[in-house]
N, C-alpha and C. Protein backbone atom coordinates (compact mmCIF):
# COMPACT_ATOMS: atom_id res chain seq x y z
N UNK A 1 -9.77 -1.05 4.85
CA UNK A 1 -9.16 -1.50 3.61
C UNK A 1 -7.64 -1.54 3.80
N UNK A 2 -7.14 -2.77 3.46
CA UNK A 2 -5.55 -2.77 3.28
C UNK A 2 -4.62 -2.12 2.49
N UNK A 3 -3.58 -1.90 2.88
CA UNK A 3 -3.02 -0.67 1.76
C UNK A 3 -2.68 -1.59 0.34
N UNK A 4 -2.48 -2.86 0.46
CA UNK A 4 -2.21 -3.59 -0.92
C UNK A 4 -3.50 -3.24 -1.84
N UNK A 5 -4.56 -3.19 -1.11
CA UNK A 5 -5.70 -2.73 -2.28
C UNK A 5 -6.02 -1.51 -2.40
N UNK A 6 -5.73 -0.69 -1.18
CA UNK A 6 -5.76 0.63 -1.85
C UNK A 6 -4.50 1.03 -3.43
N UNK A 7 -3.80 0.45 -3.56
CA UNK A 7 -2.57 0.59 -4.11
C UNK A 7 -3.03 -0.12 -5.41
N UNK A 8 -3.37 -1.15 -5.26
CA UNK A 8 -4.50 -2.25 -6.81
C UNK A 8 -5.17 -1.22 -6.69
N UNK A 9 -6.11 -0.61 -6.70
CA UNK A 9 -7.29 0.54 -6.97
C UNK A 9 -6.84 1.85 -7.62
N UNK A 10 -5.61 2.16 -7.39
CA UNK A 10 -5.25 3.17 -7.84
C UNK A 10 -4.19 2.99 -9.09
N UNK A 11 -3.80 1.21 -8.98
CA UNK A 11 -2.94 1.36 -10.09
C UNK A 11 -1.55 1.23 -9.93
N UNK A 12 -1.22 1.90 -8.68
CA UNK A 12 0.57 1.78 -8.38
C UNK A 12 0.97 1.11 -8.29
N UNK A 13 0.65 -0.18 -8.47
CA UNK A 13 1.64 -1.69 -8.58
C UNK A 13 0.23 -2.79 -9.38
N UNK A 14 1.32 -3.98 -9.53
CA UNK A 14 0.16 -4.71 -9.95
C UNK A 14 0.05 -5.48 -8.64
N UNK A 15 -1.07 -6.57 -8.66
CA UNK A 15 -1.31 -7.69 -8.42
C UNK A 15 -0.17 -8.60 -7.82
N UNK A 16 1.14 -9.03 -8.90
CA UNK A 16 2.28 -9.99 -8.96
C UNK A 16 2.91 -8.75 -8.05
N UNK A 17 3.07 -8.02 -8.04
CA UNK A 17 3.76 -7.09 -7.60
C UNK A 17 3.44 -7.19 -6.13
N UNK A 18 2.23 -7.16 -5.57
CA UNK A 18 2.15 -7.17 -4.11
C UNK A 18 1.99 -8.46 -3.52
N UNK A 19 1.43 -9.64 -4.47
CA UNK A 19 1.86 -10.88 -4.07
C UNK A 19 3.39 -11.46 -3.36
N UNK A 20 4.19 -10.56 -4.43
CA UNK A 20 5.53 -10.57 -4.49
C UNK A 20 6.00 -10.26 -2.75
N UNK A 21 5.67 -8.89 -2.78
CA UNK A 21 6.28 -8.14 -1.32
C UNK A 21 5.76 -8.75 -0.29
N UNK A 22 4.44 -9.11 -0.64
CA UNK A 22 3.82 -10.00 0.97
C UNK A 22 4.11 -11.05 1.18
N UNK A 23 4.58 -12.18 0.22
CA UNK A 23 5.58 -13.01 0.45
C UNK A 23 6.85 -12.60 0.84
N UNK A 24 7.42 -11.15 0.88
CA UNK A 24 8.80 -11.15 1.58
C UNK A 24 8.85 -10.68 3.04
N UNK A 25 7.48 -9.98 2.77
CA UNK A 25 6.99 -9.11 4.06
C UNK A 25 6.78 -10.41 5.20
N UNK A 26 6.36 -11.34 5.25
CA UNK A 26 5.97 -12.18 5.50
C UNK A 26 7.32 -13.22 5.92
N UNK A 27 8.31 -12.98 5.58
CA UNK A 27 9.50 -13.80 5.73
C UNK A 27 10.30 -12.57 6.58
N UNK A 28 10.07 -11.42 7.00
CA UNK A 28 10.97 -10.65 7.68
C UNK A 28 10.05 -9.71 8.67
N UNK A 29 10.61 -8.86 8.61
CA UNK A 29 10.02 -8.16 9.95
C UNK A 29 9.59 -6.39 9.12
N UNK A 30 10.03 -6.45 7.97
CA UNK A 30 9.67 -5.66 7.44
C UNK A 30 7.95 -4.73 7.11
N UNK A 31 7.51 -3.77 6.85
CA UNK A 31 6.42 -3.38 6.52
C UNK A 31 6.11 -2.99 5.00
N UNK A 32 5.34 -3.04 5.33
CA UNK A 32 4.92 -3.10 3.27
C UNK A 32 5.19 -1.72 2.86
N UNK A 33 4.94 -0.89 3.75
CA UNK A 33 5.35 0.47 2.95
C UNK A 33 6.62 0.79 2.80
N UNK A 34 7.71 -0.11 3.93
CA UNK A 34 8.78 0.38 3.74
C UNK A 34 9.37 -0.22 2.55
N UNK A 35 8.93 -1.10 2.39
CA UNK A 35 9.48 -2.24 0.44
C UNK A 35 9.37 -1.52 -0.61
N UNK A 36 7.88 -1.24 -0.15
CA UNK A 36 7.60 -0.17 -1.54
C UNK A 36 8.26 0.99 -1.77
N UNK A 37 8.87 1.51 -0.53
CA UNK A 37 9.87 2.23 -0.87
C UNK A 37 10.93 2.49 -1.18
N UNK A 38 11.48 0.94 -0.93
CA UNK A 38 12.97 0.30 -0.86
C UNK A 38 12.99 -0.27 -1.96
N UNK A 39 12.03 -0.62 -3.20
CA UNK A 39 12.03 -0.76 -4.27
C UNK A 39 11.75 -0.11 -5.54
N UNK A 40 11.47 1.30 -4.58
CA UNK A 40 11.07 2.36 -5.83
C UNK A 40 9.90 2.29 -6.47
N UNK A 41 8.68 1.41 -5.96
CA UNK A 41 7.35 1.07 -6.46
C UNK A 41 6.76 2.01 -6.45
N UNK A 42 6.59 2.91 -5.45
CA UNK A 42 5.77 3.92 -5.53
C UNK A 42 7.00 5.09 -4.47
N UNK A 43 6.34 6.33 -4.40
CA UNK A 43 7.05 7.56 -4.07
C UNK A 43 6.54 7.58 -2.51
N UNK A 44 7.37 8.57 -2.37
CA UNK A 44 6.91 8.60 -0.49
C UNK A 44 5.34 9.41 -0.62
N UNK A 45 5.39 10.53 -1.63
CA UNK A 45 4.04 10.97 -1.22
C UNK A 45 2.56 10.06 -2.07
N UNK A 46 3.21 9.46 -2.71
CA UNK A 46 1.94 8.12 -2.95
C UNK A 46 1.47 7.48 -1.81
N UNK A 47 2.57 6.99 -1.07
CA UNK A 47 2.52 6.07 0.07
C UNK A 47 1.50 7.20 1.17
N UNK A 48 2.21 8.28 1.57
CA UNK A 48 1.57 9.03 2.19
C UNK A 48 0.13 9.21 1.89
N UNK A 49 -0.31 9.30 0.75
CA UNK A 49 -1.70 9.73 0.59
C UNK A 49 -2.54 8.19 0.74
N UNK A 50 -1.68 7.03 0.46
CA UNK A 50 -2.12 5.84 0.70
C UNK A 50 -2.56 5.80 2.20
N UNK A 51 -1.29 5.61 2.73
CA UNK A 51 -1.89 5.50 4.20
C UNK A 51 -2.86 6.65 4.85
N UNK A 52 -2.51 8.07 3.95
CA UNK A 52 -4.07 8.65 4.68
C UNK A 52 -5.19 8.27 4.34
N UNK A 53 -5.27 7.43 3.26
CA UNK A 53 -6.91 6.88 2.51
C UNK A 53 -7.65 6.03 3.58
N UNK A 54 -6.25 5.12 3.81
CA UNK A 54 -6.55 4.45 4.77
C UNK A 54 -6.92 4.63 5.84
N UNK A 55 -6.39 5.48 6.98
CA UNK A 55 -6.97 5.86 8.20
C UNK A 55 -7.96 6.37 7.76
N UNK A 56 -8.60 7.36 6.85
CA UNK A 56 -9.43 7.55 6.63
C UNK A 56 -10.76 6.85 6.73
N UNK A 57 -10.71 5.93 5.77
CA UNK A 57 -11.56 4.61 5.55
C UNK A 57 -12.03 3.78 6.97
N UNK A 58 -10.66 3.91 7.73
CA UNK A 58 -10.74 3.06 9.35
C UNK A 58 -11.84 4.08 10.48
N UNK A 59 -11.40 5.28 10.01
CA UNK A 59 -12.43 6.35 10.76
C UNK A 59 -14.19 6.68 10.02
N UNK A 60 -14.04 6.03 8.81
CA UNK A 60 -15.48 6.08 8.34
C UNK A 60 -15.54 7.91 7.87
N UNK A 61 -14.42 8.06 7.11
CA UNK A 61 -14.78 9.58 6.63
C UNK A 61 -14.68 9.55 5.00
N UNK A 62 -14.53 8.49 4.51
CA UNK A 62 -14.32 8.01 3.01
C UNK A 62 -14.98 8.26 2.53
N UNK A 63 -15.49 9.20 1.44
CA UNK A 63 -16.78 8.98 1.00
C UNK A 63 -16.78 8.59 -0.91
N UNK A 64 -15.26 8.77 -1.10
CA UNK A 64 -15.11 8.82 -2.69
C UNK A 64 -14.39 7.81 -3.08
N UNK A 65 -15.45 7.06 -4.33
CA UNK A 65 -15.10 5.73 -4.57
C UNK A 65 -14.32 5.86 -6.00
């Protein structure tokens, strides 16, 4: 799972909101977590627990929907 939808699932941004960044993400060399941080969208330990959902999910240890 991508972190833009882990992030829609939980609520911390909208929709327009990550449309937004992946169109900028997409024009630079930038990473999505670092925007979201560089815009104050979400906190470092949001992000953090984001990206652990994620590896998580990539290792098949997810079990809570």
């Amino acid at each position: 799972m991508k972190i833009g939808e882990i992030l829609l699932r939980k609520k911390l941004l909208s929709s327009q909101q990550l449309s937004t960044l992946l169109t900028e993400q997409q024009s630079g060399s930038r990473k999505l977590g670092e925007l979201l941080l560089e815009r104050g969208i979400v906190s470092e330990t949001d992000l953090v627990a984001v990206l652990q959902e994620q590896k998580w999910r990539r290792e098949g240890f997810w079990m809570i929907e």
